[in-house]
Protein backbone atom coordinates (compact mmCIF):
# COMPACT_ATOMS: atom_id res chain seq x y z
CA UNK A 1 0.00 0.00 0.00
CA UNK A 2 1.40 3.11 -0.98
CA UNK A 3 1.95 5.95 1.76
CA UNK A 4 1.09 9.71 0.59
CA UNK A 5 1.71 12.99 2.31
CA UNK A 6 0.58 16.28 1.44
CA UNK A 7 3.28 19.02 -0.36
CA UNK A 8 1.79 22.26 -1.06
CA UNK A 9 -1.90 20.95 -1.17
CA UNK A 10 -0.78 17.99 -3.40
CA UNK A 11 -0.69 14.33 -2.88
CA UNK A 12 2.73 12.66 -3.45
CA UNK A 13 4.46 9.45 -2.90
CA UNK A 14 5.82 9.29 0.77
CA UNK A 15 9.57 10.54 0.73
CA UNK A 16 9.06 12.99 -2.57
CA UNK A 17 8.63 15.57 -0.07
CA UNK A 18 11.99 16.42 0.62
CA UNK A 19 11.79 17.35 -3.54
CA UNK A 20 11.82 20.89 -4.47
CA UNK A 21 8.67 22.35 -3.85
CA UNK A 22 8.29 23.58 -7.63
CA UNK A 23 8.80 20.18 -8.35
CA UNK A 24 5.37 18.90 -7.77
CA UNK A 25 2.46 21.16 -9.09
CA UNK A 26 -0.96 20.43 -9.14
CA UNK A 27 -2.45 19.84 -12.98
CA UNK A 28 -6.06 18.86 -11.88
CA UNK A 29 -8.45 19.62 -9.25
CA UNK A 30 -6.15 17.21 -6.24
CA UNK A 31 -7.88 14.83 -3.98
CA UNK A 32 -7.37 17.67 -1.02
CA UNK A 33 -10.31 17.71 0.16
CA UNK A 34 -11.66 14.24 0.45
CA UNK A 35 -11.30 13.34 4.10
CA UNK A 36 -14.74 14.07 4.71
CA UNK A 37 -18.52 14.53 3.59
CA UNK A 38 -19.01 17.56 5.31
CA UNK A 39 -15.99 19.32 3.73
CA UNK A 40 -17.50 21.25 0.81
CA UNK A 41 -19.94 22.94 3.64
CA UNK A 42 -17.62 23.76 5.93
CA UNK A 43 -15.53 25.67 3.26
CA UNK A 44 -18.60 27.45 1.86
CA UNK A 45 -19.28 28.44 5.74
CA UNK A 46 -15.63 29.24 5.83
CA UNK A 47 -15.46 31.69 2.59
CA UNK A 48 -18.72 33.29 3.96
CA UNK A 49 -17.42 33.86 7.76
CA UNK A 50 -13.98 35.28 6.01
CA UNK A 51 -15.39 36.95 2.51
CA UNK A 52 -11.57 38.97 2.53
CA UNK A 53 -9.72 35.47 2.38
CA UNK A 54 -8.40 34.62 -0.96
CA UNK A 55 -7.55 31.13 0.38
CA UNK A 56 -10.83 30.50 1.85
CA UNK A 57 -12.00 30.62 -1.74
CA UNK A 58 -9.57 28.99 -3.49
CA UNK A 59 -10.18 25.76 -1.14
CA UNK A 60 -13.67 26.69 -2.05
CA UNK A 61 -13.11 26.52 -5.41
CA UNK A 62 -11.21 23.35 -5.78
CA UNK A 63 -13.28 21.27 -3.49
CA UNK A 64 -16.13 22.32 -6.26
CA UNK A 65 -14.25 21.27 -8.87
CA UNK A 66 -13.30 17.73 -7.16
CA UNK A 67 -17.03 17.36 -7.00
CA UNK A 68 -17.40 17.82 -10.61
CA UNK A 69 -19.05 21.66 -10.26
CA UNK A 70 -17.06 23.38 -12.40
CA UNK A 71 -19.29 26.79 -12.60
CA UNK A 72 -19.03 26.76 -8.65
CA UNK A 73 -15.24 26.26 -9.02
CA UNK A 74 -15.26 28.79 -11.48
CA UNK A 75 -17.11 30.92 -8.99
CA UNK A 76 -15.26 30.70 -5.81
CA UNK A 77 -12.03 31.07 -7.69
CA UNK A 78 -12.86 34.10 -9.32
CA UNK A 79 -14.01 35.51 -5.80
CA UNK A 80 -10.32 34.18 -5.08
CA UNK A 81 -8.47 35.90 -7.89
CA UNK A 82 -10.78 38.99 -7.12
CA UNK A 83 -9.50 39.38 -3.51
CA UNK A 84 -5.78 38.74 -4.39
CA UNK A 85 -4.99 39.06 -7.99
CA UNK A 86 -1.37 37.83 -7.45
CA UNK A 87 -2.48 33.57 -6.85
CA UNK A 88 -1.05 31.82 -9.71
CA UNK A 89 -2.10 28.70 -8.14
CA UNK A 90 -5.75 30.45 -8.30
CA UNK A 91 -5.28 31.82 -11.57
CA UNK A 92 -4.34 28.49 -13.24
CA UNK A 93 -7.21 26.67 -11.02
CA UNK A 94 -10.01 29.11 -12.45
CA UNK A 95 -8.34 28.17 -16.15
CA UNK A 96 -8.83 24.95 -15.48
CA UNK A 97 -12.96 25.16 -14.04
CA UNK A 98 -13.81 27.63 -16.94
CA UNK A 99 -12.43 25.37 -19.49
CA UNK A 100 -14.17 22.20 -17.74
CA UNK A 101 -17.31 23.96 -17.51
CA UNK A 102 -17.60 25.04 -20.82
CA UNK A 103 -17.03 21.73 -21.27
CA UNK A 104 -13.74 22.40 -24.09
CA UNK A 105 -11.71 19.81 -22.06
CA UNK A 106 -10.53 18.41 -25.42
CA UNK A 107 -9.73 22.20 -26.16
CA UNK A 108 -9.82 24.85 -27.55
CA UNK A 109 -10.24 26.51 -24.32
CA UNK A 110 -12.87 29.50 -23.50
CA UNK A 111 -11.13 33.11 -23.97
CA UNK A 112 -11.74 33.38 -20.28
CA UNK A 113 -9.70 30.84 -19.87
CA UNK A 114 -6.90 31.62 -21.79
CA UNK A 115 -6.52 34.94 -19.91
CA UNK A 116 -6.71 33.23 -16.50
CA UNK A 117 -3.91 30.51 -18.16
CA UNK A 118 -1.68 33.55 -18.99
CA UNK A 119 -2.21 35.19 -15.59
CA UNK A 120 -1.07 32.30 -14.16
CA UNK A 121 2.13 32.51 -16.11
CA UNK A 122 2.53 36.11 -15.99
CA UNK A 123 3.10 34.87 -11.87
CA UNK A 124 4.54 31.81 -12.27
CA UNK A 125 5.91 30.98 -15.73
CA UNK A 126 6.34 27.38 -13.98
CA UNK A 127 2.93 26.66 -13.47
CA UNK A 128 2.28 23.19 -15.45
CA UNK A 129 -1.31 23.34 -15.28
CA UNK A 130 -1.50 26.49 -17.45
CA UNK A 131 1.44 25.08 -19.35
CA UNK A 132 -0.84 21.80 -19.94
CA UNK A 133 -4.06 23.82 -20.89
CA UNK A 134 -2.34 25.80 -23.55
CA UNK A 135 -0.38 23.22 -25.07
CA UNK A 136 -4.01 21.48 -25.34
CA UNK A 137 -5.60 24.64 -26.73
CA UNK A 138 -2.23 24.30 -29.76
CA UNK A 139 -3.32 20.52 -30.48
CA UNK A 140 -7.18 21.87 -30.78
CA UNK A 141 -5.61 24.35 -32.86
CA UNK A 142 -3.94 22.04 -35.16
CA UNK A 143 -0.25 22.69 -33.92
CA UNK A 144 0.04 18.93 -32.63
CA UNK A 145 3.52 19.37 -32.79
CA UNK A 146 4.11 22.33 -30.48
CA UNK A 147 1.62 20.93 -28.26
CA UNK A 148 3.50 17.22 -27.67
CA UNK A 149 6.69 19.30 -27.36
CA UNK A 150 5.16 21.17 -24.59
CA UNK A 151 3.85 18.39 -22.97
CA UNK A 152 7.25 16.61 -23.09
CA UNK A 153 8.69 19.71 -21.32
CA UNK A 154 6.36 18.82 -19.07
CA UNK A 155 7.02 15.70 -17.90
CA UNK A 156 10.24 16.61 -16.97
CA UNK A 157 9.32 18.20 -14.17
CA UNK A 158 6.17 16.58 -12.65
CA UNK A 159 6.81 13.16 -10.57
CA UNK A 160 6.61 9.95 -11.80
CA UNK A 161 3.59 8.26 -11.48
CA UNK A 162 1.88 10.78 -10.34
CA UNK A 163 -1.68 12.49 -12.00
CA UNK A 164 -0.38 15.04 -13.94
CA UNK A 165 2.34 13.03 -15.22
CA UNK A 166 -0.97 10.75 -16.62
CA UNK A 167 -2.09 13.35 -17.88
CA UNK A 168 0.22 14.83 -19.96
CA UNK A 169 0.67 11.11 -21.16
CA UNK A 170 -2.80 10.53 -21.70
CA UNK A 171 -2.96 13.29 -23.88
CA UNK A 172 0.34 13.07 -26.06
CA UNK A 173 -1.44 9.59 -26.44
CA UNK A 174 -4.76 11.21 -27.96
CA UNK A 175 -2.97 13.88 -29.94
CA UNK A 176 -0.74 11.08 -30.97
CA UNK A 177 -3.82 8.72 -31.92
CA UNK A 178 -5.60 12.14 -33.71
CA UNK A 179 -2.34 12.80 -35.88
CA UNK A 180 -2.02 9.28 -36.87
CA UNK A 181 -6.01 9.14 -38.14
CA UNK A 182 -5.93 12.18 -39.86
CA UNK A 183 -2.38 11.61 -42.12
C-alpha cells in the first residue's frame, strides 16, 4: 500500500517531499479535500465567515471542482483571484474550471480561460497546469507538434507516477492517436 503525504496541497508518494517544492504542481483539481462529507460545507461556511480570504475561496473553489461543479469552481475562484490578484495557483485553477465547464476539455479553451492561463504565467511561468491547458488549446488548434513538445517539457518536471504526469501522457497519447487518423 502506498503511503502519501501532502506538499503544497498535493498528494505525493511518501519521501518525494523532501523534492523541491516547484517540483510537484498540481495539474487537476487534487484529492485535497476528500477526508470528509461535510468538507465542501464547511468551506462554503468558511469563505462566507472570512469573505476577505483569498484562500478561503480557493479551497472553495477546488473542493467544487473535485465534486465535478465546475461553474461553482469557477465561482469561488474568481471571488479568489478577485480578492488577491497575485495567486497563480488560483489563476491556473479558475483556467482549469472555466475550461471544464464550458465543457472544451478536449480544447480549444474558452477566452476566459486563456486569460486566467496567462495570468497564471505572468506569476509563475512554472505553473504546469496552465502550461498543460495551452499546449491542449495548440493541439485543438492544429499545432500537434508544439503541443506534444510542450507536454514533453512537461514531464520533466512533474513526478513519476503521479496524475499530472498521466495526464500529460494521456494526452500526447490522444494527440498522438488524432495525428495518426488524420495523415
Amino acid at each position: 500500500m502506498k503511503q502519501h503525504v501532502t506538499v503544497e496541497d498535493v498528494w505525493v508518494p511518501k519521501g518525494a517531499d523532501a523534492a523541491p517544492r516547484r517540483f510537484i504542481k498540481p495539474l487537476s483539481f487534487v484529492p485535497m479535500f476528500a477526508r470528509g462529507g461535510d468538507t465542501l460545507q464547511r468551506l462554503a461556511a468558511e469563505a462566507k465567515r472570512r469573505p476577505d480570504d483569498a484562500g478561503a475561496f480557493e479551497r472553495l473553489g477546488i473542493a467544487y471542482g473535485n465534486a465535478g461543479d465546475h461553474a461553482q469552481a469557477a465561482q469561488a475562484l474568481g471571488e479568489s483571484v478577485a480578492i488577491d490578484p497575485n495567486r497563480s495557483r488560483a489563476w491556473s485553477a479558475l483556467g482549469e474550471a472555466q475550461t471544464r465547464a464550458a465543457g472544451a476539455d478536449q480544447g480549444p479553451i474558452p477566452h476566459a480561460a486563456r486569460r486566467s492561463f496567462d495570468r497564471a504565467l505572468e506569476l509563475d511561468p512554472e505553473d504546469v497546469r496552465a502550461q498543460f491547458y495551452l499546449a491542449l488549446d495548440k493541439d485543438a488548434q492544429g499545432a500537434p507538434e508544439q503541443a506534444i513538445d510542450a507536454w514533453l517539457g512537461l514531464l520533466r518536471v512533474v513526478s513519476l507516477g503521479s496524475g499530472p504526469e498521466e495526464k500529460i501522457r494521456a494526452a500526447i497519447l490522444a494527440s498522438l492517436n488524432r495525428k495518426m487518423h488524420i495523415d
